[in-house]
Protein backbone atom coordinates (compact mmCIF):
# COMPACT_ATOMS: atom_id res chain seq x y z
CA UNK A 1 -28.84 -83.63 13.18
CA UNK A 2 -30.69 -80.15 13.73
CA UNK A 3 -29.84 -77.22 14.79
CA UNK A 4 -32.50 -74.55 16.32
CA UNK A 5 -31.36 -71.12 16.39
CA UNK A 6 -33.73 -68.85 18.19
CA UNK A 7 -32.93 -64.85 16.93
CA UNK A 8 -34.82 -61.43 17.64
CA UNK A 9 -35.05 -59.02 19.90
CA UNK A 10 -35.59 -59.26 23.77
CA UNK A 11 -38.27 -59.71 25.19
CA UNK A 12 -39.44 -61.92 22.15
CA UNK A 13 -39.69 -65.60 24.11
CA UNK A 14 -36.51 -67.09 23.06
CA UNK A 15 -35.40 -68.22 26.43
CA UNK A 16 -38.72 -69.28 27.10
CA UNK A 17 -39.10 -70.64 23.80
CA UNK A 18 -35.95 -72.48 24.54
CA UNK A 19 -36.55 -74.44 27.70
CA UNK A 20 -40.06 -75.56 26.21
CA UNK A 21 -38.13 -76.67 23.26
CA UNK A 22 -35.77 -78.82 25.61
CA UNK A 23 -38.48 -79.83 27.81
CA UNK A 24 -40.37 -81.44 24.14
CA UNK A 25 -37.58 -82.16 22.07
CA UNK A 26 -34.50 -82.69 25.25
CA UNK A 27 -32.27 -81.16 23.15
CA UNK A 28 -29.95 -79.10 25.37
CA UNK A 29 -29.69 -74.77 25.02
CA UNK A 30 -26.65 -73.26 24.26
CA UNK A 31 -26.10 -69.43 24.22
CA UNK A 32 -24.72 -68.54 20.97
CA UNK A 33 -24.28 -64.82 21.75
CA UNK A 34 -23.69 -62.39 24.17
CA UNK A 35 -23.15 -58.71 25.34
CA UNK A 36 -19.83 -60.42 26.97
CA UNK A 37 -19.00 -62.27 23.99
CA UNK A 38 -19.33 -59.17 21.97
CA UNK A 39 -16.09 -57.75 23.65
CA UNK A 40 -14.07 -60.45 23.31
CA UNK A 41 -12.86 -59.47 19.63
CA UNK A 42 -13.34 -60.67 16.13
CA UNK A 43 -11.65 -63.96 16.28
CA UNK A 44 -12.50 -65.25 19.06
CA UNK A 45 -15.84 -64.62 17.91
CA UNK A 46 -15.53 -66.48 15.24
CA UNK A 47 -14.05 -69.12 16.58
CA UNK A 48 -16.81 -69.40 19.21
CA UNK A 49 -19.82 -69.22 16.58
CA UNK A 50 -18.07 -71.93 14.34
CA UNK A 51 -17.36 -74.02 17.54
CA UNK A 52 -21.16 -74.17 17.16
CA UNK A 53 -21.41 -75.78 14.03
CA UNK A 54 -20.20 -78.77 14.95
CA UNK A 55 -23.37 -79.32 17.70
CA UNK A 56 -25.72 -81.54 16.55
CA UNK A 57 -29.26 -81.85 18.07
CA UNK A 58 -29.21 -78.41 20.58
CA UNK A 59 -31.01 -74.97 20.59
CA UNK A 60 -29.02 -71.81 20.35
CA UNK A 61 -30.78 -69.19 21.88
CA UNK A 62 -28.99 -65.92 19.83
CA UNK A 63 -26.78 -66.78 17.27
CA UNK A 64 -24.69 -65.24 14.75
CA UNK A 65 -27.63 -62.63 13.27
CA UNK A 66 -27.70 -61.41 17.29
CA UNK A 67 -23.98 -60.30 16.81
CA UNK A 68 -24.68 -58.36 13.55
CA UNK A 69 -27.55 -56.80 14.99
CA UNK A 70 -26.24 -55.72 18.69
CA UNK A 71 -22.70 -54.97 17.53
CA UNK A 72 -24.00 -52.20 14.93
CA UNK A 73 -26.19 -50.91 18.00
CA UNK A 74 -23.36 -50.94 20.10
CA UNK A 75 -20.01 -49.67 18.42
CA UNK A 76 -17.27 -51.09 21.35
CA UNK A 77 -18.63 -54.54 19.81
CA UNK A 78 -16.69 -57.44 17.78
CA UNK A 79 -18.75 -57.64 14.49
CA UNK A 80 -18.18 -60.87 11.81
CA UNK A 81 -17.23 -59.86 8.68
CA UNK A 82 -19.87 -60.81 5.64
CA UNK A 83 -17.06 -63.57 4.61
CA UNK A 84 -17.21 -65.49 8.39
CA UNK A 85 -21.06 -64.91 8.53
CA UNK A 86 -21.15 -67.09 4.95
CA UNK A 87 -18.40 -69.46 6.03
CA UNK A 88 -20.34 -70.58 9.26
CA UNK A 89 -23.69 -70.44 7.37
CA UNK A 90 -22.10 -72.74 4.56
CA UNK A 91 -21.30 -74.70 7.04
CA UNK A 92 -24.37 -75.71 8.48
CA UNK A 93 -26.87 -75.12 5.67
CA UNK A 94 -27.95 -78.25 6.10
CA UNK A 95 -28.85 -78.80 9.47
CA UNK A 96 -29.77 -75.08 10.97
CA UNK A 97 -33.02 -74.45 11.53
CA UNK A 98 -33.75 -70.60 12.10
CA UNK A 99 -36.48 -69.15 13.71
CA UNK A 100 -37.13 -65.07 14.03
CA UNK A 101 -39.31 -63.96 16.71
CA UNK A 102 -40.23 -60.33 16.82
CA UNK A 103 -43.16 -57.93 17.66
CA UNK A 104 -44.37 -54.24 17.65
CA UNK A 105 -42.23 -52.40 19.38
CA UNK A 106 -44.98 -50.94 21.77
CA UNK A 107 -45.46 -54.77 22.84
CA UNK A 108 -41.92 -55.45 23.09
CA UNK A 109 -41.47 -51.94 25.23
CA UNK A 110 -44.56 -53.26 27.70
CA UNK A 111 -42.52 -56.73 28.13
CA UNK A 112 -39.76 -54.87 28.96
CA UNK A 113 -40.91 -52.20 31.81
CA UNK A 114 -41.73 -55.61 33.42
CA UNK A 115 -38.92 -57.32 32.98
CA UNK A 116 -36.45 -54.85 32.91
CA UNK A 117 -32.80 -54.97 31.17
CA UNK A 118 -29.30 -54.16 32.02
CA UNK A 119 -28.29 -53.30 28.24
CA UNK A 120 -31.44 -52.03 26.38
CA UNK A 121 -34.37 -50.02 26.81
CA UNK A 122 -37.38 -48.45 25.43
CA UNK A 123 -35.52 -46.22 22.70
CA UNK A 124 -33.05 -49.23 21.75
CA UNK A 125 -36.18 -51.11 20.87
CA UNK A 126 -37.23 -49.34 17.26
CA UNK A 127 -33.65 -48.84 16.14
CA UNK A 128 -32.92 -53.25 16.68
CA UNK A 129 -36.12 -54.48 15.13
CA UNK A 130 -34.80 -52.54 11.90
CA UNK A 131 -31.47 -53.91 12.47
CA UNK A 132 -33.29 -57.32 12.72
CA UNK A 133 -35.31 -56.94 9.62
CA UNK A 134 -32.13 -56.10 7.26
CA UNK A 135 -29.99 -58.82 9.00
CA UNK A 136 -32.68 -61.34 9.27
CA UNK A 137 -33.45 -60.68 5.21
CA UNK A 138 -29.89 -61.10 4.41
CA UNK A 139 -29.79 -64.12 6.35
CA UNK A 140 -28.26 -67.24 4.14
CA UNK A 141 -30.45 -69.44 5.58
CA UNK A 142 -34.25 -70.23 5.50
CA UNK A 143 -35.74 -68.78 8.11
CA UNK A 144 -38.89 -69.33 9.70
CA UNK A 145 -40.63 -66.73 11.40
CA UNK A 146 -43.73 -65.87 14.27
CA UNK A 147 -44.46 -62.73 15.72
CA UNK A 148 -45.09 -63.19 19.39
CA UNK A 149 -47.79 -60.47 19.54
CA UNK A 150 -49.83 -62.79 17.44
CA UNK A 151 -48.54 -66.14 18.71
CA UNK A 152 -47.92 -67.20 22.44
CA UNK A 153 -45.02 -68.96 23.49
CA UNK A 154 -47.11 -72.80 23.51
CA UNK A 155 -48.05 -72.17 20.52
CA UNK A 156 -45.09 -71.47 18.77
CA UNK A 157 -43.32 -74.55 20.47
CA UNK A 158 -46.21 -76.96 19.64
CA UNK A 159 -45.33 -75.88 15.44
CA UNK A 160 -41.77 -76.10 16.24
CA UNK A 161 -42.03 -79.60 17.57
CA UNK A 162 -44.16 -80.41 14.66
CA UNK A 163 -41.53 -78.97 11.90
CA UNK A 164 -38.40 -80.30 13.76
CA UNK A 165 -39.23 -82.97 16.13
């Protein structure tokens, strides 16, 4: 029973790192968290994140660390409070597997003049990766961690398959 949450910024090869993930392990990917979600209010929030903790054996590509991040960034967002944050972690403490991916910002900024992005751009980009480095070190959980300027995408699947496969 696992768990693989994928968290960091865009343009950091979650998605991608998701399908390879269900292509090696056929576990199915889930979107944890959204822009949409993020309007939706705080308890149907939480309900939707602790929905998730009953999945066994999927990949969550954003996840509860995504809404602390974004909905600090963007005010007209539904935040968790510190107590639902520890009440889903609790939860699946046992089973979660987290995994930050993150880069320089000039790398992530170069990813993202190509692929473009209907919510952030190149002056979000500093501002989340230091939203992402105090969320993701209050985190509850272990997390791993690869930086995708160092790592490519095959190789960070190939050490994910060998951890959690």
């Amino acid at each position: 029973m696992t768990l693989i949450i994928l968290e960091g910024a865009d343009c950091c090869y979650k998605s991608t790192i998701a399908t390879k993930l269900n292509k090696e392990l056929g576990y199915p990917i889930i979107k944890g968290s959204s822009f949409e979600l993020a309007t939706s209010g705080n308890e149907k929030l939480f309900e939707h994140f602790n929905k998730l903790t009953d999945e066994d054996n999927v990949i969550i590509d954003r996840y509860i660390y995504s809404n602390l991040v974004y909905a600090r960034k963007f005010k007209d967002y539904s935040i968790l409070t510190e107590e639902q944050q520890r009440a889903i972690e609790d939860k699946i403490k046992m089973k979660a597997r987290v995994v930050y991916l993150h880069a320089d910002p000039e790398i992530i900024k170069e990813r993202l003049s190509i692929r473009g992005d209907e919510y952030i751009n190149d002056r979000d980009i500093e501002p989340v990766l230091e939203l992402y480095r105090e969320v993701m070190s209050n985190a509850g959980l272990h997390t791993y961690s690869w930086d995708t300027g160092q790592w490519d995408s095959d190789e960070i699947v190939e050490d994910l398959t060998y951890l959690f496969g």
